[in-house]
N, C-alpha and C. Protein backbone atom coordinates (compact mmCIF):
# COMPACT_ATOMS: atom_id res chain seq x y z
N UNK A 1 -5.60 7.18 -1.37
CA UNK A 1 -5.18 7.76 -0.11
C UNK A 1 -5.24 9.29 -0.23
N UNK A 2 -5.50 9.86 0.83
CA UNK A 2 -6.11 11.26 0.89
C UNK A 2 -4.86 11.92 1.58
N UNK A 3 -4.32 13.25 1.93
CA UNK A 3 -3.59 14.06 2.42
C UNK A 3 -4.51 14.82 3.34
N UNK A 4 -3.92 14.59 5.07
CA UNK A 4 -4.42 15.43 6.06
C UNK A 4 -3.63 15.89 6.71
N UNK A 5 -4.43 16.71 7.32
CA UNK A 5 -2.95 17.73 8.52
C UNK A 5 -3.93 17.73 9.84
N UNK A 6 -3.65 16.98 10.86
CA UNK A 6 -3.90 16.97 12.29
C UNK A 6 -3.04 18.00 13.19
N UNK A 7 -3.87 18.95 13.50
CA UNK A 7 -3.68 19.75 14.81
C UNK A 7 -3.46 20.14 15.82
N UNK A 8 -2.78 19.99 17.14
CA UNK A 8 -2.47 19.33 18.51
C UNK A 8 -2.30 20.42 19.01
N UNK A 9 -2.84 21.03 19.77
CA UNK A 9 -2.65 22.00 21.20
C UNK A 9 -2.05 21.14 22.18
N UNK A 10 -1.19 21.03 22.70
CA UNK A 10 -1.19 20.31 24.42
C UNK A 10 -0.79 20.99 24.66
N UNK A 11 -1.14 21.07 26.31
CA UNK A 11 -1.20 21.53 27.81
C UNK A 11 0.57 21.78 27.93
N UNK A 12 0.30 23.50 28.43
CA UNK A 12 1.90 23.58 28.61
C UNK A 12 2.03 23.33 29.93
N UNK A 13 1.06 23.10 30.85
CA UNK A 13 1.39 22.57 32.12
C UNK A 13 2.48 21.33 32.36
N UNK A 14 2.60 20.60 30.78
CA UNK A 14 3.18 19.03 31.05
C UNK A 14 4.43 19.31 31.45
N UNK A 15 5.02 18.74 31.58
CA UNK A 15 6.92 18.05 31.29
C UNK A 15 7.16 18.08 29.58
N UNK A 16 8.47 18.33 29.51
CA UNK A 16 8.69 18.05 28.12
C UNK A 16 8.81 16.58 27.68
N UNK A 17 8.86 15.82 28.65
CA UNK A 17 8.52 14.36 28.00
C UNK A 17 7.52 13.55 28.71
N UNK A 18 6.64 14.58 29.04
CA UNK A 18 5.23 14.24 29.15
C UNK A 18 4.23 14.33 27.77
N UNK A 19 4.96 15.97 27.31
CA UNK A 19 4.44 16.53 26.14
C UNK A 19 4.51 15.60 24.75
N UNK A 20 6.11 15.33 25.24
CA UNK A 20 6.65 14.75 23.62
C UNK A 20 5.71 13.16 23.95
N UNK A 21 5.47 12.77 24.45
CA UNK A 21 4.73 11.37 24.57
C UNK A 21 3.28 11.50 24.21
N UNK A 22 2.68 12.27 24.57
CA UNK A 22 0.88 12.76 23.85
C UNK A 22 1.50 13.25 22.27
N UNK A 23 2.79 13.47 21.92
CA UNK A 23 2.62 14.01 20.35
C UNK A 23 2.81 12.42 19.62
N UNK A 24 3.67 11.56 20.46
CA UNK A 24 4.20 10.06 20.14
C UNK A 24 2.64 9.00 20.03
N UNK A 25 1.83 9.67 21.06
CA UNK A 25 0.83 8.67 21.21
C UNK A 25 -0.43 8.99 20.09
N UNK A 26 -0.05 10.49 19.47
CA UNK A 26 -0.86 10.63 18.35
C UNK A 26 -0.47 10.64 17.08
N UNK A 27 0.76 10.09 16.93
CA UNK A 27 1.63 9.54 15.81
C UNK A 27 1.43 8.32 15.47
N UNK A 28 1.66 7.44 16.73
CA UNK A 28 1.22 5.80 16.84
C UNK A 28 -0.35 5.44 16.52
N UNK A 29 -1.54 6.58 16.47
CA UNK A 29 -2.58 6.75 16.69
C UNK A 29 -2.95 6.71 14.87
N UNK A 30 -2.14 7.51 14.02
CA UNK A 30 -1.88 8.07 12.94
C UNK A 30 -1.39 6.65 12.11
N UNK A 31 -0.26 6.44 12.57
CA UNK A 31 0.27 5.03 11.81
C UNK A 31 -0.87 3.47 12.03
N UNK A 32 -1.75 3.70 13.53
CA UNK A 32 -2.61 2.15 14.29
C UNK A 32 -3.64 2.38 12.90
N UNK A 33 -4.04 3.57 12.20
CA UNK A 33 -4.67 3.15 11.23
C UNK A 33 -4.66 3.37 9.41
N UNK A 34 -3.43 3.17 9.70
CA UNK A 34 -3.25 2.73 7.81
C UNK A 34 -2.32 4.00 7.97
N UNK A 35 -1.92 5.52 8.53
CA UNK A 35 -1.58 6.58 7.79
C UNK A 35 -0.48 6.50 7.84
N UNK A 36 0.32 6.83 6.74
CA UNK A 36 1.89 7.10 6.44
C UNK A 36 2.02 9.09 7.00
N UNK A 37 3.13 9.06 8.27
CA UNK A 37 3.32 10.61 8.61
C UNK A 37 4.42 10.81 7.41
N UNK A 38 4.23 12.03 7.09
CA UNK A 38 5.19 12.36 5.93
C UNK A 38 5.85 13.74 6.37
N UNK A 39 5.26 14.43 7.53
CA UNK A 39 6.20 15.75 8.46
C UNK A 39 5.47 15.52 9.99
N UNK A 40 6.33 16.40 10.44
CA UNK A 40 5.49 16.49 12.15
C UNK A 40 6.04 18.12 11.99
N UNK A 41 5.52 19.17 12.16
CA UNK A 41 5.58 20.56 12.70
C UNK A 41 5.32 21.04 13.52
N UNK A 42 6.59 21.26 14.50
CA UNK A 42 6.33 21.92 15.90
C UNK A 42 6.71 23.40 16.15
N UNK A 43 5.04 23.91 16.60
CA UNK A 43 5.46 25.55 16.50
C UNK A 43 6.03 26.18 17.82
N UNK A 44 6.06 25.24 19.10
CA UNK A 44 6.26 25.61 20.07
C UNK A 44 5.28 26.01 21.03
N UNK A 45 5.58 26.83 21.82
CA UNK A 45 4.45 27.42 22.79
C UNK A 45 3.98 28.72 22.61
N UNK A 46 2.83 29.13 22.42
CA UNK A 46 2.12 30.32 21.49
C UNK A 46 1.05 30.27 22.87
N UNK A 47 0.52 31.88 22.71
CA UNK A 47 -0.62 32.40 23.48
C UNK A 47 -1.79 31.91 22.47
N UNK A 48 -2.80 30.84 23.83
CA UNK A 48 -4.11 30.74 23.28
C UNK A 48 -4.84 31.78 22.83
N UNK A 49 -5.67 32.19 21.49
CA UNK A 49 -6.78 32.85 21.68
C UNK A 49 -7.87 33.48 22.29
N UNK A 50 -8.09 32.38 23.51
CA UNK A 50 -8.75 32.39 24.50
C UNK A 50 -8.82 31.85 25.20
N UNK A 51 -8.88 31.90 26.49
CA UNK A 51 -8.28 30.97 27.64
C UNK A 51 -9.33 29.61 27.52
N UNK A 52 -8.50 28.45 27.91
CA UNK A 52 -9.17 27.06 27.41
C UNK A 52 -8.33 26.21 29.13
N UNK A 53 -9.93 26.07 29.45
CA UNK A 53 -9.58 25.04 30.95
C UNK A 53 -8.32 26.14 32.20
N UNK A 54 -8.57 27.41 31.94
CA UNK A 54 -8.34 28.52 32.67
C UNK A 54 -6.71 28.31 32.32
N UNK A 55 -6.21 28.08 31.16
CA UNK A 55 -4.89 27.82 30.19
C UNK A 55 -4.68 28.82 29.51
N UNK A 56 -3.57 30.02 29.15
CA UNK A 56 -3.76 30.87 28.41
C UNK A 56 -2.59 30.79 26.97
N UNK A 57 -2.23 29.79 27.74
CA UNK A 57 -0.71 28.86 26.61
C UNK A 57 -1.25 27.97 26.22
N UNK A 58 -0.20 27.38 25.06
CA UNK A 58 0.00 25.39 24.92
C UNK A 58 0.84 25.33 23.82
N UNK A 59 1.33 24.59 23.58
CA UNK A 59 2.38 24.01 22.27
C UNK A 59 1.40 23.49 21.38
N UNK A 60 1.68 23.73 20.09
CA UNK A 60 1.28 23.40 18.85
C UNK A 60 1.87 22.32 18.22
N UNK A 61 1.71 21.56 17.51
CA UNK A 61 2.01 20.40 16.65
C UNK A 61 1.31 20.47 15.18
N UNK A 62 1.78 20.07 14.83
CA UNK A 62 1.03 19.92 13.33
C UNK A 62 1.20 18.19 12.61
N UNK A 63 1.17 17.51 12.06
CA UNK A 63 1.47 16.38 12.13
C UNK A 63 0.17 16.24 10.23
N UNK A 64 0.97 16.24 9.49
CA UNK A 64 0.84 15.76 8.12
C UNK A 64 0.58 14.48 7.70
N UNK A 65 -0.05 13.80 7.34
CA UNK A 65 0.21 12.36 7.30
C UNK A 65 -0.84 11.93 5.70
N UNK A 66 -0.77 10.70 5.11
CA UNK A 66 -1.57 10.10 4.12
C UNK A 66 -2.49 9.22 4.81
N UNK A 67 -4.08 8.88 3.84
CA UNK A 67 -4.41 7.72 4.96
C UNK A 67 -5.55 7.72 4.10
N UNK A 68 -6.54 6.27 4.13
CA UNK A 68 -7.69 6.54 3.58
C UNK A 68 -8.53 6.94 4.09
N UNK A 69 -9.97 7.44 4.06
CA UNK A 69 -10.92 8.52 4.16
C UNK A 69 -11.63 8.21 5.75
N UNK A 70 -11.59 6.51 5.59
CA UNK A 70 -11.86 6.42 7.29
C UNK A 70 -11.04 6.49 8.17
N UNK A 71 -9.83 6.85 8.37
CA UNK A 71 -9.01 7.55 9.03
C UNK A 71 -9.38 7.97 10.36
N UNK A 72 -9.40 9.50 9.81
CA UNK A 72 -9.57 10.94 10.72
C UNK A 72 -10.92 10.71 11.49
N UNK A 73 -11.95 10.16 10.97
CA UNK A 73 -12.87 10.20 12.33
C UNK A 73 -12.18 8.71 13.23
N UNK A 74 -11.63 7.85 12.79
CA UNK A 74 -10.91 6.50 13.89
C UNK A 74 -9.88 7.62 15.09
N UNK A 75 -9.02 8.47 14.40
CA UNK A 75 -7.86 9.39 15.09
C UNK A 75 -8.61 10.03 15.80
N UNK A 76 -9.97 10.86 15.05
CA UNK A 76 -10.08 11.82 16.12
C UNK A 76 -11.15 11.59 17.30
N UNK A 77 -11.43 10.82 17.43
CA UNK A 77 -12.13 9.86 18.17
C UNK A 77 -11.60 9.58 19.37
N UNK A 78 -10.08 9.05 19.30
CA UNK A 78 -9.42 8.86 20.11
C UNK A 78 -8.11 9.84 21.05
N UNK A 79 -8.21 11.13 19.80
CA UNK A 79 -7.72 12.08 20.45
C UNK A 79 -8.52 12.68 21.73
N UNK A 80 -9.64 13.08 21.13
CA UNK A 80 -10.58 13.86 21.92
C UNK A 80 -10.73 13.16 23.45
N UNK A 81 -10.21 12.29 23.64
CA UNK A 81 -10.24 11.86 24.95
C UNK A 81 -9.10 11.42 25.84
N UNK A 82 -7.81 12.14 25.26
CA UNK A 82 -6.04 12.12 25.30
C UNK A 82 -6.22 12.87 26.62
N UNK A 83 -5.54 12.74 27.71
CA UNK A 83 -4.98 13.63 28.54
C UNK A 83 -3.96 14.38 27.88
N UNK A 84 -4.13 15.74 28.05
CA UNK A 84 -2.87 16.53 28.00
C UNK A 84 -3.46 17.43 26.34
N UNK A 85 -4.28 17.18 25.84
CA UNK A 85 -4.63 17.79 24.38
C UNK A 85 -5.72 18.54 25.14
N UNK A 86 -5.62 19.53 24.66
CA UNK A 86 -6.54 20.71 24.78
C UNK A 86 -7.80 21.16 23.97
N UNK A 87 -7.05 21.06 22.46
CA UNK A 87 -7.81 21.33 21.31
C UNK A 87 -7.00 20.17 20.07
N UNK A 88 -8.09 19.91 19.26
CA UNK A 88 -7.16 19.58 17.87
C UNK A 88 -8.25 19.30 16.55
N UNK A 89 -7.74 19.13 15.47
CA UNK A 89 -8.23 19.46 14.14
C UNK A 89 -7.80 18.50 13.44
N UNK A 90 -8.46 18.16 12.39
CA UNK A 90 -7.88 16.84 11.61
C UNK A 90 -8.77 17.47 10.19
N UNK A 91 -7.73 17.81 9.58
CA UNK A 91 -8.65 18.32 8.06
C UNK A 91 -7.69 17.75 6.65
N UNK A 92 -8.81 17.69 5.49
CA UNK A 92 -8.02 17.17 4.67
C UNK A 92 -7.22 18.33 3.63
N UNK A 93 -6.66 17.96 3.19
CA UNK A 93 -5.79 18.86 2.28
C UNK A 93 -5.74 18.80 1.01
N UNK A 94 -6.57 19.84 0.30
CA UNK A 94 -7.01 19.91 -1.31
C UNK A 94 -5.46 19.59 -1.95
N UNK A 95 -5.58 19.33 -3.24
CA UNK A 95 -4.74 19.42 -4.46
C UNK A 95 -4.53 21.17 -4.84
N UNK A 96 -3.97 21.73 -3.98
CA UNK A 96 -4.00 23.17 -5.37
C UNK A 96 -3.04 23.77 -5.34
């Protein structure tokens, strides 16, 4: 089992339990294939880089988890087509 850290922008347009439910549905998304979450890190709402879908906000997530190698393309597969996610990242995490 490998160590990754998945990424989550969502839309600060939501509700806060609109929001917290796209972070729930990519947790459940995380666990539907084999991964154990071992943190969730929420940075809050931060200015985009650059405006995304005429958005100049969004809340961050971070979401840590274990899993084997076919994983992250099953997750991110199914992120990329989430209402309410903006952007996100799924990378693995060296030993160092």
């Amino acid at each position: 089992m490998n160590k990754y850290e998945l990424a989550v922008v969502v839309s600060a347009m939501l509700e806060d339990d609109a929001r917290a439910a796209v972070v729930d549905r990519c947790k459940a998304l995380v666990e539907r294939f084999g991964g154990q979450i071992s943190e969730v890190d929420e940075w809050g709402k931060k200015k985009l880089a650059y405006e995304i879908q005429k958005m100049k906000e969004g809340y961050y997530y971070f979401i840590r988890f274990e899993a084997e190698p076919t994983a992250p393309a099953e997750i991110e597969s199914r992120v990329r087509i989430m209402d309410g996610v903006i952007r996100f990242l799924c990378v693995r995490q060296d030993e160092a």
